[in-house]
C-alpha atoms as a PDB file:
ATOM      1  CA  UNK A   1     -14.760  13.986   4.126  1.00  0.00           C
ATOM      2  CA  UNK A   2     -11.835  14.598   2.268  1.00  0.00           C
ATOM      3  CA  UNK A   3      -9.638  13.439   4.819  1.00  0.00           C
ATOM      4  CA  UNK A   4     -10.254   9.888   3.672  1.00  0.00           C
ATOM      5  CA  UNK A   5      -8.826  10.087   0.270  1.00  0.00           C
ATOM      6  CA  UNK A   6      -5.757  12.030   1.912  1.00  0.00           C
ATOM      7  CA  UNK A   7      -5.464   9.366   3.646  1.00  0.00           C
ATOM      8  CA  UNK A   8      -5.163   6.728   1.113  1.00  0.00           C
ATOM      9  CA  UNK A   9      -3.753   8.664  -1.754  1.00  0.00           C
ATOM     10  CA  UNK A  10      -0.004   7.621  -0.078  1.00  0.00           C
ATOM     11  CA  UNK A  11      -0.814   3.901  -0.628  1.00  0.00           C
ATOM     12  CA  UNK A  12      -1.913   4.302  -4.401  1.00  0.00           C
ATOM     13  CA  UNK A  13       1.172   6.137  -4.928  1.00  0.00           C
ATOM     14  CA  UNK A  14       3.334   3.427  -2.917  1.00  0.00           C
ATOM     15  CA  UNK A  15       1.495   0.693  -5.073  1.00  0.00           C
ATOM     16  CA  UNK A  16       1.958   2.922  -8.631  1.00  0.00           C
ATOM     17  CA  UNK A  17       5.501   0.746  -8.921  1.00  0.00           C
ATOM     18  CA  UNK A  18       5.974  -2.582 -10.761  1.00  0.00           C
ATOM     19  CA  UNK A  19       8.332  -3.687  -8.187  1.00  0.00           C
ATOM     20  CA  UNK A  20       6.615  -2.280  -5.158  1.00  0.00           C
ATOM     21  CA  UNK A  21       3.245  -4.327  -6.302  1.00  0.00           C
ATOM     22  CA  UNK A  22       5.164  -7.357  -6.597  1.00  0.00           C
ATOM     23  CA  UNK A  23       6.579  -6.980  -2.965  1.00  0.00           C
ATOM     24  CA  UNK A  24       3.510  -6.425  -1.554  1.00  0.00           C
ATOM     25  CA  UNK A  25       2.092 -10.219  -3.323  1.00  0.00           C
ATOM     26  CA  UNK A  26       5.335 -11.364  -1.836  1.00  0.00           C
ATOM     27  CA  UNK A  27       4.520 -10.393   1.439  1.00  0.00           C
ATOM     28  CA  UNK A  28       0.966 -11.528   1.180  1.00  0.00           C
ATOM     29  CA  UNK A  29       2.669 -14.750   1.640  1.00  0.00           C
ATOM     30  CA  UNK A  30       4.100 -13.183   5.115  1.00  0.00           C
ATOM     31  CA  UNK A  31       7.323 -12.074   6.795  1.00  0.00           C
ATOM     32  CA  UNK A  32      10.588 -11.787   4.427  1.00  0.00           C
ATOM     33  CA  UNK A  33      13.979 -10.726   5.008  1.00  0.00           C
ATOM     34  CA  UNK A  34      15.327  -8.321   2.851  1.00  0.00           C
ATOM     35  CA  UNK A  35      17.896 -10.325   1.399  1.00  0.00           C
ATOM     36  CA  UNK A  36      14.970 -12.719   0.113  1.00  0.00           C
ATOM     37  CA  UNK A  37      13.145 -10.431  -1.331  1.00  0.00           C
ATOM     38  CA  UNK A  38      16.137  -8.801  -3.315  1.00  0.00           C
ATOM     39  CA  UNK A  39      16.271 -12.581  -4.371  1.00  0.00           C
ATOM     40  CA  UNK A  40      13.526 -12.753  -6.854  1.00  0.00           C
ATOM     41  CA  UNK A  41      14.406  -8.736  -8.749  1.00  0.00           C
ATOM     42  CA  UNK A  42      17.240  -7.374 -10.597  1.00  0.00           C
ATOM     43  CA  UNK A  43      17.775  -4.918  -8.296  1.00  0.00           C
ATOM     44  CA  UNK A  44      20.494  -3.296  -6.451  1.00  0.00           C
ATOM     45  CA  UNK A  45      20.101  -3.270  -2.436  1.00  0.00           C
ATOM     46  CA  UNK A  46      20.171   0.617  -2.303  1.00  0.00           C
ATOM     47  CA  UNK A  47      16.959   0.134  -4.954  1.00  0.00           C
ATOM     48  CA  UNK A  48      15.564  -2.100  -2.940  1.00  0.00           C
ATOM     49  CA  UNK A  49      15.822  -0.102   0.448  1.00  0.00           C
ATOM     50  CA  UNK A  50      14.389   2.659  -1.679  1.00  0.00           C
ATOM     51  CA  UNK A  51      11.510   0.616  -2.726  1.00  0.00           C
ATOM     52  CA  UNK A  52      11.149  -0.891   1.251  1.00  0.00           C
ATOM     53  CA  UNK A  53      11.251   2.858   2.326  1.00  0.00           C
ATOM     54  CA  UNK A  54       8.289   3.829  -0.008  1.00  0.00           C
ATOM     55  CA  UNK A  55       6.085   1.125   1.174  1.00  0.00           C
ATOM     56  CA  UNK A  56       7.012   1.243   4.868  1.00  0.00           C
ATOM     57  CA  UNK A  57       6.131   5.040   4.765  1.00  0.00           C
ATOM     58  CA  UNK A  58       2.742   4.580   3.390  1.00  0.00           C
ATOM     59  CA  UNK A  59       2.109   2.240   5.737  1.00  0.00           C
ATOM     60  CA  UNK A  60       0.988  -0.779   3.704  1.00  0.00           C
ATOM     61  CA  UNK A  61       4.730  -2.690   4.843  1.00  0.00           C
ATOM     62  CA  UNK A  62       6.060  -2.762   8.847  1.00  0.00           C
ATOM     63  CA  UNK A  63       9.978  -3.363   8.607  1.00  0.00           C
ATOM     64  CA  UNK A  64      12.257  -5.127  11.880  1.00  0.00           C
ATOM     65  CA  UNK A  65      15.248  -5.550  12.380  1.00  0.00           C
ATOM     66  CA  UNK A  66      17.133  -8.734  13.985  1.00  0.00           C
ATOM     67  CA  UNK A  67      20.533  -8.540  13.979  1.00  0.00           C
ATOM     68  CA  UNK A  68      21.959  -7.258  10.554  1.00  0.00           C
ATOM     69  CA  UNK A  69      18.617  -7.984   8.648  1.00  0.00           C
ATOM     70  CA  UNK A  70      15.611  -6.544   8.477  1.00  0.00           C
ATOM     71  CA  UNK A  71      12.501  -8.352   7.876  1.00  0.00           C
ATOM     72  CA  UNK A  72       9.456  -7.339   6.426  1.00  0.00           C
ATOM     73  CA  UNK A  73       6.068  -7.915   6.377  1.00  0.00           C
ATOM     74  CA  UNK A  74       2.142  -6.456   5.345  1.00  0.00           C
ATOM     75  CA  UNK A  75      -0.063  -4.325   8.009  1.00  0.00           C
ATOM     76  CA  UNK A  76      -3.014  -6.070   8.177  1.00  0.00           C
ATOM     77  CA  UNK A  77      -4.981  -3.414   9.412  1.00  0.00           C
ATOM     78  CA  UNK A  78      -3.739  -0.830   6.850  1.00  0.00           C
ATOM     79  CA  UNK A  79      -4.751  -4.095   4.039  1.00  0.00           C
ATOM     80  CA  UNK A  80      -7.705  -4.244   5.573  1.00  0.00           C
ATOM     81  CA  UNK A  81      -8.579  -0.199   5.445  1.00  0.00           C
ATOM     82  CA  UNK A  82      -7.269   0.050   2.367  1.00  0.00           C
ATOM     83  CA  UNK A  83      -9.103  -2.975   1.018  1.00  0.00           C
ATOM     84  CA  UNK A  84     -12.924  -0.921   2.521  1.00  0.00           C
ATOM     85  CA  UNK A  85     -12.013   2.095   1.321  1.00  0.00           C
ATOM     86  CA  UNK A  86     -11.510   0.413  -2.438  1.00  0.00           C
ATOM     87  CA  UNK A  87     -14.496  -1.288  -2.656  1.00  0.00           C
ATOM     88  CA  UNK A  88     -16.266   2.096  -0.721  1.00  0.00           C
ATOM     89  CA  UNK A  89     -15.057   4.178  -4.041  1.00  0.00           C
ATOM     90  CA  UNK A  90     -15.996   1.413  -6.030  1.00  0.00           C
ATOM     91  CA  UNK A  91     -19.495   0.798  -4.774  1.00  0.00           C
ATOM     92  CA  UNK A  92     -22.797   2.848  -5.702  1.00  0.00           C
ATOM     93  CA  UNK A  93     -23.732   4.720  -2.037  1.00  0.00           C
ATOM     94  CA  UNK A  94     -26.123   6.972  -0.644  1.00  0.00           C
ATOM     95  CA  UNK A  95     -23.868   9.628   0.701  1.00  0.00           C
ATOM     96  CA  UNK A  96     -22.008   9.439  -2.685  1.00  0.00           C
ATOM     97  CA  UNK A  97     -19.940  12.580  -3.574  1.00  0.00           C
ATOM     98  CA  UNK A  98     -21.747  13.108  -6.931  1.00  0.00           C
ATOM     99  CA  UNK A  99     -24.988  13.137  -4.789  1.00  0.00           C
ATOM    100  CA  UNK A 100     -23.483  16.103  -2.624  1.00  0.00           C
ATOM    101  CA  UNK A 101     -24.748  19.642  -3.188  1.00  0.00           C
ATOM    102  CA  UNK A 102     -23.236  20.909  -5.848  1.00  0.00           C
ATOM    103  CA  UNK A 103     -21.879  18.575  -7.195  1.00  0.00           C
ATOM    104  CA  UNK A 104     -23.487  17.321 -10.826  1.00  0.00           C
ATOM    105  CA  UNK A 105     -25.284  13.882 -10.471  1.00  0.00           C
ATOM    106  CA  UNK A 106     -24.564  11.271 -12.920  1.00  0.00           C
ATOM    107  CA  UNK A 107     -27.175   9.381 -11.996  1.00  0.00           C
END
């Protein structure tokens, strides 16, 4: 069971970034190049590539390259996993953790 929040703890860490949340609502907008995002911050490119690196990692961003750019743009199946597994932790459940053995019910 714990595998799940292993799982996600990556993207709440990639998203725990001014910058890195406004890239992401950037790319909810679809594919950019690099050199548009780096547009719209005051940002060097090495920041930038740092930033790109973070999110790629996690999973959240895919990156391409075409030529001397790179382009990037949002998983949509890793938005859409993350997306369940936020409301799942935010939603009263059954097979709750608190209702596990052992654990102290709040309820």
């Amino acid at each position: 069971m714990e595998d799940i929040y292993v799982c996600n703890v990556g993207l709440f860490k990639a998203l725990a970034d001014t910058n890195r949340l406004m890239i992401v609502d950037m790319l909810s907008c679809g594919e950019l190049c690099a050199c548009k995002i780096l547009e719209k911050f005051n940002i060097t490119q090495p920041t930038l590539s740092h930033h790109m690196k973070i999110l790629c990692d996690s999973g959240l961003v895919k990156g391409r390259k075409e030529g001397k750019w790179t382009y990037y743009s949002l998983d949509e199946k890793m938005v859409e996993d993350f997306k369940a597994f936020l409301s799942n932790i935010t939603s009263s459940k059954a097979d709750c953790i608190c209702n596990s053995e052992g654990v102290c019910n709040w309820k």
